[in-house]
Protein backbone atom coordinates (compact mmCIF):
# COMPACT_ATOMS: atom_id res chain seq x y z
CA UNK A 1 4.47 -17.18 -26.33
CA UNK A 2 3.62 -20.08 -28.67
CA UNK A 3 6.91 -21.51 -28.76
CA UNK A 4 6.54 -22.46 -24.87
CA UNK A 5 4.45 -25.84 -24.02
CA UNK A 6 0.92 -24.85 -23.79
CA UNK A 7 0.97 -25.11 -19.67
CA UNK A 8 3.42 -22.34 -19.47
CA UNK A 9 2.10 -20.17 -22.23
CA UNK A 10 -1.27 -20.56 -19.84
CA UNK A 11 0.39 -19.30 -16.87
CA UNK A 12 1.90 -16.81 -18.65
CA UNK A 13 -1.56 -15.43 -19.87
CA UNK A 14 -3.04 -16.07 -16.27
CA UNK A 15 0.10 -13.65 -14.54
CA UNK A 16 -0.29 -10.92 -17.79
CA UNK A 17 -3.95 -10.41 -16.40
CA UNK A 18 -2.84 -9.27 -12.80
CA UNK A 19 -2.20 -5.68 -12.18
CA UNK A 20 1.09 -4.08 -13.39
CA UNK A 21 2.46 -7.27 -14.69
CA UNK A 22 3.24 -7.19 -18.28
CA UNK A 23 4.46 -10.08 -20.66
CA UNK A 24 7.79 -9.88 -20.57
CA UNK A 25 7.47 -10.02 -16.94
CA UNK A 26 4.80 -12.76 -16.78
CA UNK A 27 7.43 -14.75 -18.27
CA UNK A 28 9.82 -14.45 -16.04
CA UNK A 29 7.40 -15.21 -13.12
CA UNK A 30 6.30 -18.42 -15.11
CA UNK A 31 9.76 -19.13 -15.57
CA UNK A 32 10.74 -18.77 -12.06
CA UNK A 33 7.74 -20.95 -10.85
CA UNK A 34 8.87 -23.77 -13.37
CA UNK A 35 12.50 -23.95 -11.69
CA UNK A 36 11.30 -23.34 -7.60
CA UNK A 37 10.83 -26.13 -5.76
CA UNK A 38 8.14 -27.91 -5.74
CA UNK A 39 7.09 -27.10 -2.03
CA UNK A 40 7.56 -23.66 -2.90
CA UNK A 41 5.22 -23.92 -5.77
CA UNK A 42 2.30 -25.83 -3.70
CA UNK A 43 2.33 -23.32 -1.02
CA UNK A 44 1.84 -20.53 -3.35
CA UNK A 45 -0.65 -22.12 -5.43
CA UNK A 46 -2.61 -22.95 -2.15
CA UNK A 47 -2.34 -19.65 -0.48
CA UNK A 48 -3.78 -18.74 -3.97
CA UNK A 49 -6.70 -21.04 -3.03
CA UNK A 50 -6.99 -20.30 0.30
CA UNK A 51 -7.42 -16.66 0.15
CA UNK A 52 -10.45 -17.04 -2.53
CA UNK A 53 -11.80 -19.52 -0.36
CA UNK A 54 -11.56 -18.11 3.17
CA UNK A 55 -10.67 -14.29 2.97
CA UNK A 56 -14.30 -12.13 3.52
CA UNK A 57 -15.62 -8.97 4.85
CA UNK A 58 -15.47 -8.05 8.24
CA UNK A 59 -19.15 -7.36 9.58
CA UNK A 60 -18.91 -4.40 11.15
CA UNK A 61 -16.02 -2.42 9.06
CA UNK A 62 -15.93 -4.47 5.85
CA UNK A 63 -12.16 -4.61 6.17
CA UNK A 64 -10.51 -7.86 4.89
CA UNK A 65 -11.17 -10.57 7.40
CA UNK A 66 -10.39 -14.55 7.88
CA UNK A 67 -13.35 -14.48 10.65
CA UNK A 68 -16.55 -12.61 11.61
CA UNK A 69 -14.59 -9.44 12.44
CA UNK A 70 -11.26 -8.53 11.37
CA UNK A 71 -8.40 -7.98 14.34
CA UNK A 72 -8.80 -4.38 14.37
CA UNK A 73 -12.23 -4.75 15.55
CA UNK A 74 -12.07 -8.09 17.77
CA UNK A 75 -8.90 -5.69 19.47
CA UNK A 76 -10.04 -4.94 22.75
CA UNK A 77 -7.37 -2.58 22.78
CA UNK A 78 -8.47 -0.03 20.05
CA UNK A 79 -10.24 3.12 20.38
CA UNK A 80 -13.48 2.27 19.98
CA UNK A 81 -14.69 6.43 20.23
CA UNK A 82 -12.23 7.05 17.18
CA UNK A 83 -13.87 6.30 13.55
CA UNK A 84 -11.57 6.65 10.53
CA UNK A 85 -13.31 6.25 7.12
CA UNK A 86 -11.71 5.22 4.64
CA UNK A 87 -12.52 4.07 0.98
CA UNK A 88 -10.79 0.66 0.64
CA UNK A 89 -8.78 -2.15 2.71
CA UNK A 90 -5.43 -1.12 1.32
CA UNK A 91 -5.79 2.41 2.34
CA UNK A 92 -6.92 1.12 6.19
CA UNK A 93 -3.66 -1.19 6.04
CA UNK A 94 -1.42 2.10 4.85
CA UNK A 95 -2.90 4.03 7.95
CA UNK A 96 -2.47 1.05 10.23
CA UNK A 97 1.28 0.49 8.33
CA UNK A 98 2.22 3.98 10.06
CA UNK A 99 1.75 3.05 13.20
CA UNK A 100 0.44 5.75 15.20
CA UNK A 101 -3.63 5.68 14.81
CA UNK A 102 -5.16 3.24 17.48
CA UNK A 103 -9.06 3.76 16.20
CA UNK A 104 -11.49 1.77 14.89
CA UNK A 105 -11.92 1.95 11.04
CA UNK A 106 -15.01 2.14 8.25
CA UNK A 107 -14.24 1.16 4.68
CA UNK A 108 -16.76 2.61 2.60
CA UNK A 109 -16.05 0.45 -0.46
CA UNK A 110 -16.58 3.30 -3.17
CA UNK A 111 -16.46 6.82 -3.04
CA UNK A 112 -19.06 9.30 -4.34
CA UNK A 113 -18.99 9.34 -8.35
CA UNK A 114 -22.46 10.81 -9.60
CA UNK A 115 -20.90 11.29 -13.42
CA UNK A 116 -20.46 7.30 -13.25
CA UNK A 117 -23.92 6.71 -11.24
CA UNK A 118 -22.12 5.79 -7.95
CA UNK A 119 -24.65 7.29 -4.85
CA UNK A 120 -24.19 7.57 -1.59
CA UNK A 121 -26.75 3.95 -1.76
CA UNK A 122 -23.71 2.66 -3.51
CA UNK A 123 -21.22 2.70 -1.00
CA UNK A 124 -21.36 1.68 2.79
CA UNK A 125 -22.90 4.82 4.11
CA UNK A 126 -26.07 3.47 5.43
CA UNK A 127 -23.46 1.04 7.67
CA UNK A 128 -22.00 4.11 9.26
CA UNK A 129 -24.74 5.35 10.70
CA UNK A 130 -25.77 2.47 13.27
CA UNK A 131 -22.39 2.46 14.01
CA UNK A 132 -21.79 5.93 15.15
CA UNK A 133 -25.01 5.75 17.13
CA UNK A 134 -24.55 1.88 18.87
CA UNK A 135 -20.63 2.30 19.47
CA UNK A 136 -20.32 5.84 21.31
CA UNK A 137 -18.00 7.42 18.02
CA UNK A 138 -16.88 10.70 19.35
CA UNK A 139 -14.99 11.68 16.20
CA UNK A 140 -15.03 10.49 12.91
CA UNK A 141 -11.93 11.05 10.89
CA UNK A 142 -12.63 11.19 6.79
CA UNK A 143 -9.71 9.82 5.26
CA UNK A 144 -10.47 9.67 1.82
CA UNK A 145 -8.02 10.98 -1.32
CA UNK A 146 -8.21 14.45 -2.33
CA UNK A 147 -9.29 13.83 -5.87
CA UNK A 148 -12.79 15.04 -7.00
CA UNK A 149 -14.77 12.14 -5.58
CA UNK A 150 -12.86 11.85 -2.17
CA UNK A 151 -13.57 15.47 -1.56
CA UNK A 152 -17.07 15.03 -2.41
CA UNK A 153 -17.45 12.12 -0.22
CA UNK A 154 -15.61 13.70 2.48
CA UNK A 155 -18.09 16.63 2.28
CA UNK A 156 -21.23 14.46 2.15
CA UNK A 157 -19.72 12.66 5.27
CA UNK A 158 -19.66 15.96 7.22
CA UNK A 159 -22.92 16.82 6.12
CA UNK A 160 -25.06 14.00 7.02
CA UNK A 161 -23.02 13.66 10.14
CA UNK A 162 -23.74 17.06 11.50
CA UNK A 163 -26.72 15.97 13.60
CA UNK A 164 -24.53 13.62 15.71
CA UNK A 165 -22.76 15.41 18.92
CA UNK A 166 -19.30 14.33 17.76
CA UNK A 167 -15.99 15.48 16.04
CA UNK A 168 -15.21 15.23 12.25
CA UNK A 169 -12.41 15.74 11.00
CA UNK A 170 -10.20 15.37 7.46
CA UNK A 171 -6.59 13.89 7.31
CA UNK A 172 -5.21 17.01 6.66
CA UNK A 173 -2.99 18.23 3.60
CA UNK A 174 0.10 16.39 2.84
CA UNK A 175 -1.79 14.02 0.84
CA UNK A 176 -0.93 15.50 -2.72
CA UNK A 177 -4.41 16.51 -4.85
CA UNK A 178 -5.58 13.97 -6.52
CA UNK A 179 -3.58 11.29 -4.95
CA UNK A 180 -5.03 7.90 -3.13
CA UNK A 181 -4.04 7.02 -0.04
CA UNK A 182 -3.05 4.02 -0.43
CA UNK A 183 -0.02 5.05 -2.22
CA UNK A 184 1.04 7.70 -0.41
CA UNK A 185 4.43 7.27 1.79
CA UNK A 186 4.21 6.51 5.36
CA UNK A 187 6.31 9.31 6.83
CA UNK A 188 3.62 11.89 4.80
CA UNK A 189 0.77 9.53 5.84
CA UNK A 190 1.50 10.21 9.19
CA UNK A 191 1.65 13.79 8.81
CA UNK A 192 -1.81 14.11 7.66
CA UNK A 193 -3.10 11.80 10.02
CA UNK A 194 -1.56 14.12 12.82
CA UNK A 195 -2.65 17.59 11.37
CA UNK A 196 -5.83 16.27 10.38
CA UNK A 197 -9.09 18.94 10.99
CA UNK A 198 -12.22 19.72 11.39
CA UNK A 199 -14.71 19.76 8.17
């Protein structure tokens, strides 16, 4: 990289550090910023900006949010007696990217991990709670992966929520073992969201 100007060799450091991009890559990127236009340029550097600056939690489902609560939960629209847990934004925006589910939505931020330490104080369990009692939840649908953890979280979810009078349920198989949902494809997304059961 040294025998670019020191401002693109620094870009090209800064884009190597982002997920899946390599150098040779990187380069490209940098290369292709240098000849965009300039308006092109700005507006991508300031959505940079902007989303560091005004992209938060949402306060009840700890979604991704530009205000208090995200649109899911400031729809009026939604299902407000259907819960689905999930373990991060991107796998709430691949269930809402299928089209079908018109719930509400808990993202747990973590799953279960007690070989690395994680408890069930780690992630946003303690959050649930209130919110199954205060909103009227009449089923709570665990959509976690089916690696180790998710299965362990899913299971600790059905436990501690056996003393509510509601439904819970698992997105059903479809989901390969050990997969995350947030890559799986939409059509077999959808699937598991439909055949989903009780746990």
């Amino acid at each position: 990289m040294n025998h670019y100007p020191n401002s693109i060799s620094k870009l090209i450091r800064g884009l190597c550090r982002l997920p899946g991009i390599g150098e040779k890559s990187a380069e490209r990127l940098a290369l292709y910023i240098l000849s965009a236009p300039e308006s092109e340029t700005f507006e991508l550097s300031r959505s940079i900006v902007e989303i560091k600056q005004k992209v938060k939690l949402c306060s009840r489902c700890f979604a991704l949010s530009d205000a208090e609560l995200c649109r899911i939960c400031d729809d009026p629209l939604r299902d407000k007696a259907v819960l689905c847990v999930v373990e991060t934004p991107a796998d709430m925006v691949a269930i809402e990217k299928i089209g079908t589910y018109s719930g509400l939505y808990h993202v747990l931020g973590g799953l279960l991990s007690p070989m690395d330490g994680i408890g069930p104080e780690d992630i946003r369990l303690k959050e649930l709670l209130p919110r199954i009692e205060k909103e009227g939840v009449k089923e709570v649908i665990v959509a976690t992966g089916t690696n180790i953890e998710g299965e362990a979280t899913a299971a600790y979810i059905a436990e501690t929520l056996t003393k509510y009078p509601l439904k819970i349920t698992r997105i059903a198989s479809g989901v390969p073992m050990g997969g995350e949902v947030k890559y799986v494809d939409q059509v077999t997304l959808k699937k598991a969201m439909e055949a989903r059961h009780a746990i």
